[in-house]
PDB file of N, CA and C in Angstrom:
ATOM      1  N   UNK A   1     109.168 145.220 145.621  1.00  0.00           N
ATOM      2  CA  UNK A   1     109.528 143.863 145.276  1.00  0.00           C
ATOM      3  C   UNK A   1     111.047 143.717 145.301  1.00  0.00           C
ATOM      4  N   UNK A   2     111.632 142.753 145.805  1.00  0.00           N
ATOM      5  CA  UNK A   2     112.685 142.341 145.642  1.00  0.00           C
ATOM      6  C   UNK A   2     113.879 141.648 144.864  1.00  0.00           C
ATOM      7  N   UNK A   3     114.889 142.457 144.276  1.00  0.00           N
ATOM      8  CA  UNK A   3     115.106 142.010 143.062  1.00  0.00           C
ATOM      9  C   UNK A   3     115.603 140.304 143.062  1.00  0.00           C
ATOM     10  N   UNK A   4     115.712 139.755 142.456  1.00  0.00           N
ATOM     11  CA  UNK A   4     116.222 138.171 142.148  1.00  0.00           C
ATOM     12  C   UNK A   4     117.434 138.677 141.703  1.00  0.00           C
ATOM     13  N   UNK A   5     118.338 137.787 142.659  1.00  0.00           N
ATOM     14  CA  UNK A   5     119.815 137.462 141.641  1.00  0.00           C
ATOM     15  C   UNK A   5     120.037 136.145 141.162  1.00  0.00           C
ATOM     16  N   UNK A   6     119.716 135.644 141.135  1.00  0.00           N
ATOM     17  CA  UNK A   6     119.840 134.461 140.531  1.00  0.00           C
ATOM     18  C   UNK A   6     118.411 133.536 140.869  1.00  0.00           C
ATOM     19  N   UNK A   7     118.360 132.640 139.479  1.00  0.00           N
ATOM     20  CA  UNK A   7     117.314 132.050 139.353  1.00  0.00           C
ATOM     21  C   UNK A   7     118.029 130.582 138.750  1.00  0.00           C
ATOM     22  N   UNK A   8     116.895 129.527 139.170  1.00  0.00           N
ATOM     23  CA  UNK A   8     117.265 128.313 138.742  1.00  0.00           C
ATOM     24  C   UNK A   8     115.984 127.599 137.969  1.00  0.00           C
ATOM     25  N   UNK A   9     116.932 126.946 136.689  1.00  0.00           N
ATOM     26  CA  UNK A   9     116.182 126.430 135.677  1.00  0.00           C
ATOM     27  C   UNK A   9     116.420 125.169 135.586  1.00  0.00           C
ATOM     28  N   UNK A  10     116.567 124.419 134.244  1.00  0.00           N
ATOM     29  CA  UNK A  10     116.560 122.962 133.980  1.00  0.00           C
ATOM     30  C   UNK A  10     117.207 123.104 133.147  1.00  0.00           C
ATOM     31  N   UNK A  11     117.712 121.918 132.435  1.00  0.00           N
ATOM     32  CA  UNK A  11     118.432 121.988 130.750  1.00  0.00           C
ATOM     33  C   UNK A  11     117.345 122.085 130.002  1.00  0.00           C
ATOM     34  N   UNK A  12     118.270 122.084 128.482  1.00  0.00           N
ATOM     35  CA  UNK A  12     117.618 122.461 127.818  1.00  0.00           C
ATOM     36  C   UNK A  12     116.136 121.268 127.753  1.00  0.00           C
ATOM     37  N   UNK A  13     116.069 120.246 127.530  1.00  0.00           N
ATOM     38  CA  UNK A  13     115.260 119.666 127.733  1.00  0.00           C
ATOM     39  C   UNK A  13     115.422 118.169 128.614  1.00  0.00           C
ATOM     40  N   UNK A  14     114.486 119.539 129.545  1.00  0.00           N
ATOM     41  CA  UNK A  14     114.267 118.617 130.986  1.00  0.00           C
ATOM     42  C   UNK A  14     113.395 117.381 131.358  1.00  0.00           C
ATOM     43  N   UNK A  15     113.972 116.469 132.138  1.00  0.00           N
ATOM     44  CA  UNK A  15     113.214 115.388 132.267  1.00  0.00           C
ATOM     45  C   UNK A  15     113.064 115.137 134.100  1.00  0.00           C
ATOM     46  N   UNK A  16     112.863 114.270 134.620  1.00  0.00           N
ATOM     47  CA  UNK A  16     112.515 113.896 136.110  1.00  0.00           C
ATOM     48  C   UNK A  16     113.500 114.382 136.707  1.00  0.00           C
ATOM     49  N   UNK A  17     114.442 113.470 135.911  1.00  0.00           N
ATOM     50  CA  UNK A  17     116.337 114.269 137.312  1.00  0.00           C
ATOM     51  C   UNK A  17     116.323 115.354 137.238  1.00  0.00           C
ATOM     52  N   UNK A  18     115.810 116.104 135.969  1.00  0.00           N
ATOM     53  CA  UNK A  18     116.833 117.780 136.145  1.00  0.00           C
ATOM     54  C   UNK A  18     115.792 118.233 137.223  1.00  0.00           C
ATOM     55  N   UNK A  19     114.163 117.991 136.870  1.00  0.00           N
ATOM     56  CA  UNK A  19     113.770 118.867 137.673  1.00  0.00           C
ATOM     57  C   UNK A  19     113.941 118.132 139.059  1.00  0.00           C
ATOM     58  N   UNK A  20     114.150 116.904 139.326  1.00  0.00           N
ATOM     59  CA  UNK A  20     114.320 117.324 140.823  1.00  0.00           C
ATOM     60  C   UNK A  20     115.941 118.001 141.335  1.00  0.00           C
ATOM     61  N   UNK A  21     116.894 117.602 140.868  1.00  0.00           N
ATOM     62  CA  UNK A  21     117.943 118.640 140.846  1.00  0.00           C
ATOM     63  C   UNK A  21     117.583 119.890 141.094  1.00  0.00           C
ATOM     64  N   UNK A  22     116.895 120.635 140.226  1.00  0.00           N
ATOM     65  CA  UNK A  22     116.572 122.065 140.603  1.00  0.00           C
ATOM     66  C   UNK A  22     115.955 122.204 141.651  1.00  0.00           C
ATOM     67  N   UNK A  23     114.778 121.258 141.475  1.00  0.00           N
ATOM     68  CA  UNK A  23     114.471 121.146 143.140  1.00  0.00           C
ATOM     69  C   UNK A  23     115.115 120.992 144.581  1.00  0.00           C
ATOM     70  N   UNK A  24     116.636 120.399 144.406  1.00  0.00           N
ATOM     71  CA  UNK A  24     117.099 120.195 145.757  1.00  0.00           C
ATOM     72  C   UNK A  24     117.868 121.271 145.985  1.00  0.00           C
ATOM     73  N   UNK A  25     118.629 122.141 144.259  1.00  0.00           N
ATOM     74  CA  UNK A  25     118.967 123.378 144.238  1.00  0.00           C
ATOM     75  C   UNK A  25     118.658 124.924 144.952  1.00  0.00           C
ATOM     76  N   UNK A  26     117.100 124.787 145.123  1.00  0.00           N
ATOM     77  CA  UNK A  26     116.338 125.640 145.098  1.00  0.00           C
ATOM     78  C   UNK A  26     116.050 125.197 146.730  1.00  0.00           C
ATOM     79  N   UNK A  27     115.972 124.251 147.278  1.00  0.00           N
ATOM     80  CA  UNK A  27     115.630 123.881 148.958  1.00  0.00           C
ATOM     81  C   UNK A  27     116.919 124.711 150.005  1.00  0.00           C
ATOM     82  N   UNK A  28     117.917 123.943 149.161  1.00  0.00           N
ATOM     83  CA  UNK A  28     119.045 124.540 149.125  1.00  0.00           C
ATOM     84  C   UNK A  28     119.261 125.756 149.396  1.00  0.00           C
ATOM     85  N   UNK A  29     118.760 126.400 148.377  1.00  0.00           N
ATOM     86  CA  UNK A  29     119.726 128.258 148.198  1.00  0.00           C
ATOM     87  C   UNK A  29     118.722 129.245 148.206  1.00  0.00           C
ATOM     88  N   UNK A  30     117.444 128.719 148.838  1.00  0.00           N
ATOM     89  CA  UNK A  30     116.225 129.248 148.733  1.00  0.00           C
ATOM     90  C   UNK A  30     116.388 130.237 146.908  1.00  0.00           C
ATOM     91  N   UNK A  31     116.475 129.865 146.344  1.00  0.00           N
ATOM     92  CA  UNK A  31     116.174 130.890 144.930  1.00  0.00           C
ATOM     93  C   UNK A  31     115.279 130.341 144.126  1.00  0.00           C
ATOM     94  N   UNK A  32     113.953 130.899 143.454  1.00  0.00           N
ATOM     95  CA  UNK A  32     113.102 130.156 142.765  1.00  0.00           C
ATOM     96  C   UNK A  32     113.244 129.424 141.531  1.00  0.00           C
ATOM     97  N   UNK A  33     112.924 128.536 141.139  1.00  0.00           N
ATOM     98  CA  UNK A  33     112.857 127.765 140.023  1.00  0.00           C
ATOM     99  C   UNK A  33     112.069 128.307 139.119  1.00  0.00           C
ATOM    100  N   UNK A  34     112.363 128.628 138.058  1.00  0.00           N
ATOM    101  CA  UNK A  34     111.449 129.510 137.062  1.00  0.00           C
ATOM    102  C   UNK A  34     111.566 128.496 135.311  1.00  0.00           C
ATOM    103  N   UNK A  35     110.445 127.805 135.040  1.00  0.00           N
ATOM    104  CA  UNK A  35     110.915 127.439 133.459  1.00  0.00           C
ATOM    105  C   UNK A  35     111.633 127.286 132.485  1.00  0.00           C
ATOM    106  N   UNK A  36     112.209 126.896 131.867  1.00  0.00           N
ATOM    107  CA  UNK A  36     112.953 127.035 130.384  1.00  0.00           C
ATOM    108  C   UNK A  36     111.771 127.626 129.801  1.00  0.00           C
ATOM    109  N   UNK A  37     111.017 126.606 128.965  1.00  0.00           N
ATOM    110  CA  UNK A  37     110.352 127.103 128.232  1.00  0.00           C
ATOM    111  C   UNK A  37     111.157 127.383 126.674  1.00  0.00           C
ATOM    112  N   UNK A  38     112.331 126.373 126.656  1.00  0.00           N
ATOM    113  CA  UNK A  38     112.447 126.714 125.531  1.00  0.00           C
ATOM    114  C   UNK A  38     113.525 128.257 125.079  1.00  0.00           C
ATOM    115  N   UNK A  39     113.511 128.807 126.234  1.00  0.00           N
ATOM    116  CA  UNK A  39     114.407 129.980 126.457  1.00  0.00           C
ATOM    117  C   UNK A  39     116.354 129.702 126.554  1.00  0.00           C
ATOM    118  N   UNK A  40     116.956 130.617 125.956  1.00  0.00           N
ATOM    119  CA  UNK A  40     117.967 130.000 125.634  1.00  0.00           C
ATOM    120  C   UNK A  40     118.744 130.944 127.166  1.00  0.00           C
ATOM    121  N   UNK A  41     119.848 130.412 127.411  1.00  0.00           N
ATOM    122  CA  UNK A  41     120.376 131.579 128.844  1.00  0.00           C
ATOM    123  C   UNK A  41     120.683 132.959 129.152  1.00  0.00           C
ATOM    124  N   UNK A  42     120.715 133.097 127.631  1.00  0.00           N
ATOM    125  CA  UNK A  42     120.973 134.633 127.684  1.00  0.00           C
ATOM    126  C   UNK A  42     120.264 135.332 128.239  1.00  0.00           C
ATOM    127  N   UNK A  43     118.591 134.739 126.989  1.00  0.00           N
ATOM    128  CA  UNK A  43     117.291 135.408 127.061  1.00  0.00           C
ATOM    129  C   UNK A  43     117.265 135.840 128.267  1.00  0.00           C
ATOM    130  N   UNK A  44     117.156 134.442 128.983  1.00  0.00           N
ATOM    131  CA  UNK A  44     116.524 134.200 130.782  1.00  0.00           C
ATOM    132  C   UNK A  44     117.206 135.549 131.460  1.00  0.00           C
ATOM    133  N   UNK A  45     118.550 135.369 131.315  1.00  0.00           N
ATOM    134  CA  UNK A  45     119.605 136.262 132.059  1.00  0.00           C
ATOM    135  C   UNK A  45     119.285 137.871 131.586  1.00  0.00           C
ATOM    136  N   UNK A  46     118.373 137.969 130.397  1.00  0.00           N
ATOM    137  CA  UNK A  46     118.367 139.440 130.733  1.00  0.00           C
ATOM    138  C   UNK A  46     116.828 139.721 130.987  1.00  0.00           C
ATOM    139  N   UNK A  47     115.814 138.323 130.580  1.00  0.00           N
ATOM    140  CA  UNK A  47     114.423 138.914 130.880  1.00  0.00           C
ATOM    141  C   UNK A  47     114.503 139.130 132.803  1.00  0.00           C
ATOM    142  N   UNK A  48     115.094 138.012 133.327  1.00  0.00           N
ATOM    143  CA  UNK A  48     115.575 138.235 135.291  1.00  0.00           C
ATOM    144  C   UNK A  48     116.263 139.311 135.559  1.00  0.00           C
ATOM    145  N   UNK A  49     117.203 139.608 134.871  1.00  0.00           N
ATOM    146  CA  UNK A  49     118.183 140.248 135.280  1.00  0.00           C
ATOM    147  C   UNK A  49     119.239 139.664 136.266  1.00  0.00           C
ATOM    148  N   UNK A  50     119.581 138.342 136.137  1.00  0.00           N
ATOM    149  CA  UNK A  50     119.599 137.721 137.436  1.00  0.00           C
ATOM    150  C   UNK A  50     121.238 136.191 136.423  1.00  0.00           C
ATOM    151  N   UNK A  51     121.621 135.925 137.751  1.00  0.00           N
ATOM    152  CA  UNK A  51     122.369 134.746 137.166  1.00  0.00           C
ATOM    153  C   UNK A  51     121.576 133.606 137.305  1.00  0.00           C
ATOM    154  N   UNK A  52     121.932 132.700 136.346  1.00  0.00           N
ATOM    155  CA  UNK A  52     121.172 131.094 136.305  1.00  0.00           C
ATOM    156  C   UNK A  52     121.919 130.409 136.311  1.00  0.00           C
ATOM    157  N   UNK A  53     121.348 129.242 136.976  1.00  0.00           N
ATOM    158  CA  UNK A  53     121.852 128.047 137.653  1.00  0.00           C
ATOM    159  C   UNK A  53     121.411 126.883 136.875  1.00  0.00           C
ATOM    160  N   UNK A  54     121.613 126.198 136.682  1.00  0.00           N
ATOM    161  CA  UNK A  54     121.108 125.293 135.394  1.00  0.00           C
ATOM    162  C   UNK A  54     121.290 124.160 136.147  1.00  0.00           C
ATOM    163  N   UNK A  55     120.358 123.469 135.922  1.00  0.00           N
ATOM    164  CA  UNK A  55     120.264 121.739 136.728  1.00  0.00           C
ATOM    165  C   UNK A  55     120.315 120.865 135.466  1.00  0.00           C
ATOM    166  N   UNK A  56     121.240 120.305 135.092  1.00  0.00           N
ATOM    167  CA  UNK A  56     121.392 119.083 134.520  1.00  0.00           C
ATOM    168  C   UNK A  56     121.500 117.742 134.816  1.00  0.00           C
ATOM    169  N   UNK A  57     121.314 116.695 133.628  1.00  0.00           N
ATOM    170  CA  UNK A  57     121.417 115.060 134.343  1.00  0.00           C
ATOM    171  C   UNK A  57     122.182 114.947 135.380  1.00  0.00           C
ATOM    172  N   UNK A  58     123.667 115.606 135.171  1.00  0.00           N
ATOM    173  CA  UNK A  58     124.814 114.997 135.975  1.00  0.00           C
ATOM    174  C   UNK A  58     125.427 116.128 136.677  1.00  0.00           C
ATOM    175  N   UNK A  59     124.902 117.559 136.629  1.00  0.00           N
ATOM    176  CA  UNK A  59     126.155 118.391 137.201  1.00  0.00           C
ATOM    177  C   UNK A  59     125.014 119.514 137.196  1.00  0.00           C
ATOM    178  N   UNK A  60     125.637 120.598 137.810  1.00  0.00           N
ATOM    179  CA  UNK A  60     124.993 122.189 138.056  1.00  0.00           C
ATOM    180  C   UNK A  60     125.770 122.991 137.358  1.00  0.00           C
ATOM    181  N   UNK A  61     125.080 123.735 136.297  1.00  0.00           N
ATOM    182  CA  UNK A  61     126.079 125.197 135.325  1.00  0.00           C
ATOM    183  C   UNK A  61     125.473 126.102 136.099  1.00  0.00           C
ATOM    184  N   UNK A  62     125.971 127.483 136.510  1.00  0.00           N
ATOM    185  CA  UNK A  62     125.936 128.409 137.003  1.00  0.00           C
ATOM    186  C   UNK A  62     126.812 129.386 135.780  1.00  0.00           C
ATOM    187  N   UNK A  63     125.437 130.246 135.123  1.00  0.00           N
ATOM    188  CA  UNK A  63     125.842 131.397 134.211  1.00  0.00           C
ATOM    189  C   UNK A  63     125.618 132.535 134.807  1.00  0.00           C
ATOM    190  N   UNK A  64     126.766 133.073 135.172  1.00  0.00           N
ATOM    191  CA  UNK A  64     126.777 134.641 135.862  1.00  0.00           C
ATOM    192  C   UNK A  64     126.467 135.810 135.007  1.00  0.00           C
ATOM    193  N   UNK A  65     126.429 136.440 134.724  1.00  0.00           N
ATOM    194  CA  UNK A  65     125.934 137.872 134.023  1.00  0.00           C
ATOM    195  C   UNK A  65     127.614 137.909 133.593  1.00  0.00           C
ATOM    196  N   UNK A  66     127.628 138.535 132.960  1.00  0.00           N
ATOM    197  CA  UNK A  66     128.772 139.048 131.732  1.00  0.00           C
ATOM    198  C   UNK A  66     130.055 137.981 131.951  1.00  0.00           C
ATOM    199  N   UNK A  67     129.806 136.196 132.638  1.00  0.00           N
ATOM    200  CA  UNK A  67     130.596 135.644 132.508  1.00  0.00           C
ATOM    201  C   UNK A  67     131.338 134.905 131.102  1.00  0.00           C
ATOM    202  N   UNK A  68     132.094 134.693 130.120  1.00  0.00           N
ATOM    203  CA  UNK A  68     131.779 133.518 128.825  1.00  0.00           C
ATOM    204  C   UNK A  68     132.179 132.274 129.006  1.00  0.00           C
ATOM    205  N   UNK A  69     131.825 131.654 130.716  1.00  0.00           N
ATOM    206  CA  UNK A  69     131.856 130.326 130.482  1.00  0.00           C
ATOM    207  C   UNK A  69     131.009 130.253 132.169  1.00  0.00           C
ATOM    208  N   UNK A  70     130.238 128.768 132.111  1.00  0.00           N
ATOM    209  CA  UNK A  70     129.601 128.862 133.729  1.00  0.00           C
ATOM    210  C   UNK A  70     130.571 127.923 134.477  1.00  0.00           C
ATOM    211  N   UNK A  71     130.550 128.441 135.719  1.00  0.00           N
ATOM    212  CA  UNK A  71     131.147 127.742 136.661  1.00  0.00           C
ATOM    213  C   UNK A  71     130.703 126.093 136.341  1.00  0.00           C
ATOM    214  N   UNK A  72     130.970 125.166 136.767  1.00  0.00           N
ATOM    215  CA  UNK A  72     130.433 123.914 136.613  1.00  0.00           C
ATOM    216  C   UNK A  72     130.425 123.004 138.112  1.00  0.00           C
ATOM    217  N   UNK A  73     129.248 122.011 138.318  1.00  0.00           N
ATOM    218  CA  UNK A  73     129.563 122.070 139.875  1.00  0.00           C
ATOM    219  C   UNK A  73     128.860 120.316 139.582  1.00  0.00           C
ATOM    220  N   UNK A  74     129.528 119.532 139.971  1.00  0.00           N
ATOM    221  CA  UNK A  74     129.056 117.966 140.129  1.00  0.00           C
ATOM    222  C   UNK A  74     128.002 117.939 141.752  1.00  0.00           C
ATOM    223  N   UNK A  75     126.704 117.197 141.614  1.00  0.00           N
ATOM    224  CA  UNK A  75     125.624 117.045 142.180  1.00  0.00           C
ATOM    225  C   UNK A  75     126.446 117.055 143.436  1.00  0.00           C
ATOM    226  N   UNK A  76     127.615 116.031 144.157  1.00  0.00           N
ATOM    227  CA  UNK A  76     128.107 115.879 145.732  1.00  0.00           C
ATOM    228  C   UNK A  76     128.906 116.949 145.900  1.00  0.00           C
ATOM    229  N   UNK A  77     129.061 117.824 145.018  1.00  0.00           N
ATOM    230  CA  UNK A  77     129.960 119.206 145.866  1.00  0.00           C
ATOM    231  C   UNK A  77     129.132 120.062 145.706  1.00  0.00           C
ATOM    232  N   UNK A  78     128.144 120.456 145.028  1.00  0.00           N
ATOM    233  CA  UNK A  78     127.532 121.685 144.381  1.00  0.00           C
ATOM    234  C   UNK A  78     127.254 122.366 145.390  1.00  0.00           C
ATOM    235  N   UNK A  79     126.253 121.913 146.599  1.00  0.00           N
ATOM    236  CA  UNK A  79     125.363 122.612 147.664  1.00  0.00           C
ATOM    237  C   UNK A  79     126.119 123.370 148.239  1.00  0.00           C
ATOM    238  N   UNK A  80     127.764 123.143 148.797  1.00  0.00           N
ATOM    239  CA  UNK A  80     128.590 123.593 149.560  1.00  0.00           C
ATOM    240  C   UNK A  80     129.121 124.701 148.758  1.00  0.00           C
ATOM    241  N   UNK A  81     129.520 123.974 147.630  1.00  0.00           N
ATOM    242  CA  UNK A  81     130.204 125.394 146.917  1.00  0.00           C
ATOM    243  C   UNK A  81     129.199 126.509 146.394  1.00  0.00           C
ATOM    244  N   UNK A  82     128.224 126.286 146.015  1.00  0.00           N
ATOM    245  CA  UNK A  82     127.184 127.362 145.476  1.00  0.00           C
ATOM    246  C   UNK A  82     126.836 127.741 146.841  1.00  0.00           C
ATOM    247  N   UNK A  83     126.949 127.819 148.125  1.00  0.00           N
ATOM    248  CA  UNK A  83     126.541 128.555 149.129  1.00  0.00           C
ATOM    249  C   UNK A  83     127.681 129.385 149.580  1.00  0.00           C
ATOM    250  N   UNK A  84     128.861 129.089 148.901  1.00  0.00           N
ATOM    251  CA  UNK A  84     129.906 129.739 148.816  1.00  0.00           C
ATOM    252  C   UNK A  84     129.814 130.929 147.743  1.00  0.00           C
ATOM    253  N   UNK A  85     129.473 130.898 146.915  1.00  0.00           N
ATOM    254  CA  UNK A  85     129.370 131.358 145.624  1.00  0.00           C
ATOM    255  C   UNK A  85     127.814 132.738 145.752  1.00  0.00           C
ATOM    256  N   UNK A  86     127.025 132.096 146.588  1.00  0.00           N
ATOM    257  CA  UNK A  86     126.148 132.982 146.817  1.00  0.00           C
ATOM    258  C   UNK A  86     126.165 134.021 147.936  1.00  0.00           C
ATOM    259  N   UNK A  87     127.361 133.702 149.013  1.00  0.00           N
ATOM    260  CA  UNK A  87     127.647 134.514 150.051  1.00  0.00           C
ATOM    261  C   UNK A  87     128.592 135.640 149.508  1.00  0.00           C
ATOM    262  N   UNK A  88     129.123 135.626 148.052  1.00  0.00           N
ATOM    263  CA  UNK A  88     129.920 136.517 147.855  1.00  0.00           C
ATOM    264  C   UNK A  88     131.268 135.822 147.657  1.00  0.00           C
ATOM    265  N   UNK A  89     131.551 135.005 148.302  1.00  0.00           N
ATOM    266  CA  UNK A  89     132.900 134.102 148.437  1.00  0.00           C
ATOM    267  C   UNK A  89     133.201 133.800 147.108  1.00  0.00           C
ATOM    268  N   UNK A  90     134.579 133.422 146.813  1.00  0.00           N
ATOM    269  CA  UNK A  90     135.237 132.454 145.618  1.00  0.00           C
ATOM    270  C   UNK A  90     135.325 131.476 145.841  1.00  0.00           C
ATOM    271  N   UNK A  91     134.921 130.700 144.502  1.00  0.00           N
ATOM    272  CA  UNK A  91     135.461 129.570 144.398  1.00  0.00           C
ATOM    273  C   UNK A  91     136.647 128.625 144.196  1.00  0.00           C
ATOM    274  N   UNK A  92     136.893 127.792 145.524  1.00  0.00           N
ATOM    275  CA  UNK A  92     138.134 127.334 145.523  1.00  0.00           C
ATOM    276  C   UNK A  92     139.207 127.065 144.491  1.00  0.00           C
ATOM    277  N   UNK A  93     137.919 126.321 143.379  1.00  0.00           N
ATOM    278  CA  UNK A  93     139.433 125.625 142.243  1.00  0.00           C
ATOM    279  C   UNK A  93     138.852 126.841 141.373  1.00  0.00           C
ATOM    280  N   UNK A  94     138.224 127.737 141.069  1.00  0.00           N
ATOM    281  CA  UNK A  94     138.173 129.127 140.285  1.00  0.00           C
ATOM    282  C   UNK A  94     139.458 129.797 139.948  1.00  0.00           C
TER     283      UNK A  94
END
């Protein structure tokens, strides 16, 4: 099996936008969409082992593994820069 590096969720409590957000996230960056459930990011980040991507009303958080703050990415730039971000690349204003 192949490990996951990153996985994409919803806020904390999700409604229509987040999940389709995650949804266009996930068309996007091929990475699966996996639940909250109520799970806080840490949890997620160590039950995956993996970084999360968080789909909110208005913007995309991206929590990396041993980062203490997530990148933050507004819905019209996100796709470009998180395909940046997943090739290994930095982020420009980072």
């Amino acid at each position: 099996m192949q490990k996951v590096t990153t996985i994409i969720t919803t806020a904390g409590r999700p409604d229509e936008t987040t999940y389709n957000l995650a949804k266009v996230a996930s068309d996007e960056l091929a990475y699966p969409i996996v639940e909250r459930k109520k799970r806080s990011i840490l949890r997620m980040q160590n039950e995956y082992e993996a970084d999360i991507l968080v789909a909110g009303k208005d913007r995309y958080e991206l929590f990396r593994i041993g980062m203490d703050q997530p990148f933050f990415f507004h819905p019209n730039s996100a796709a470009f820069r998180l395909k940046r971000i997943a090739k290994g690349e930095t982020d420009p204003t980072y």
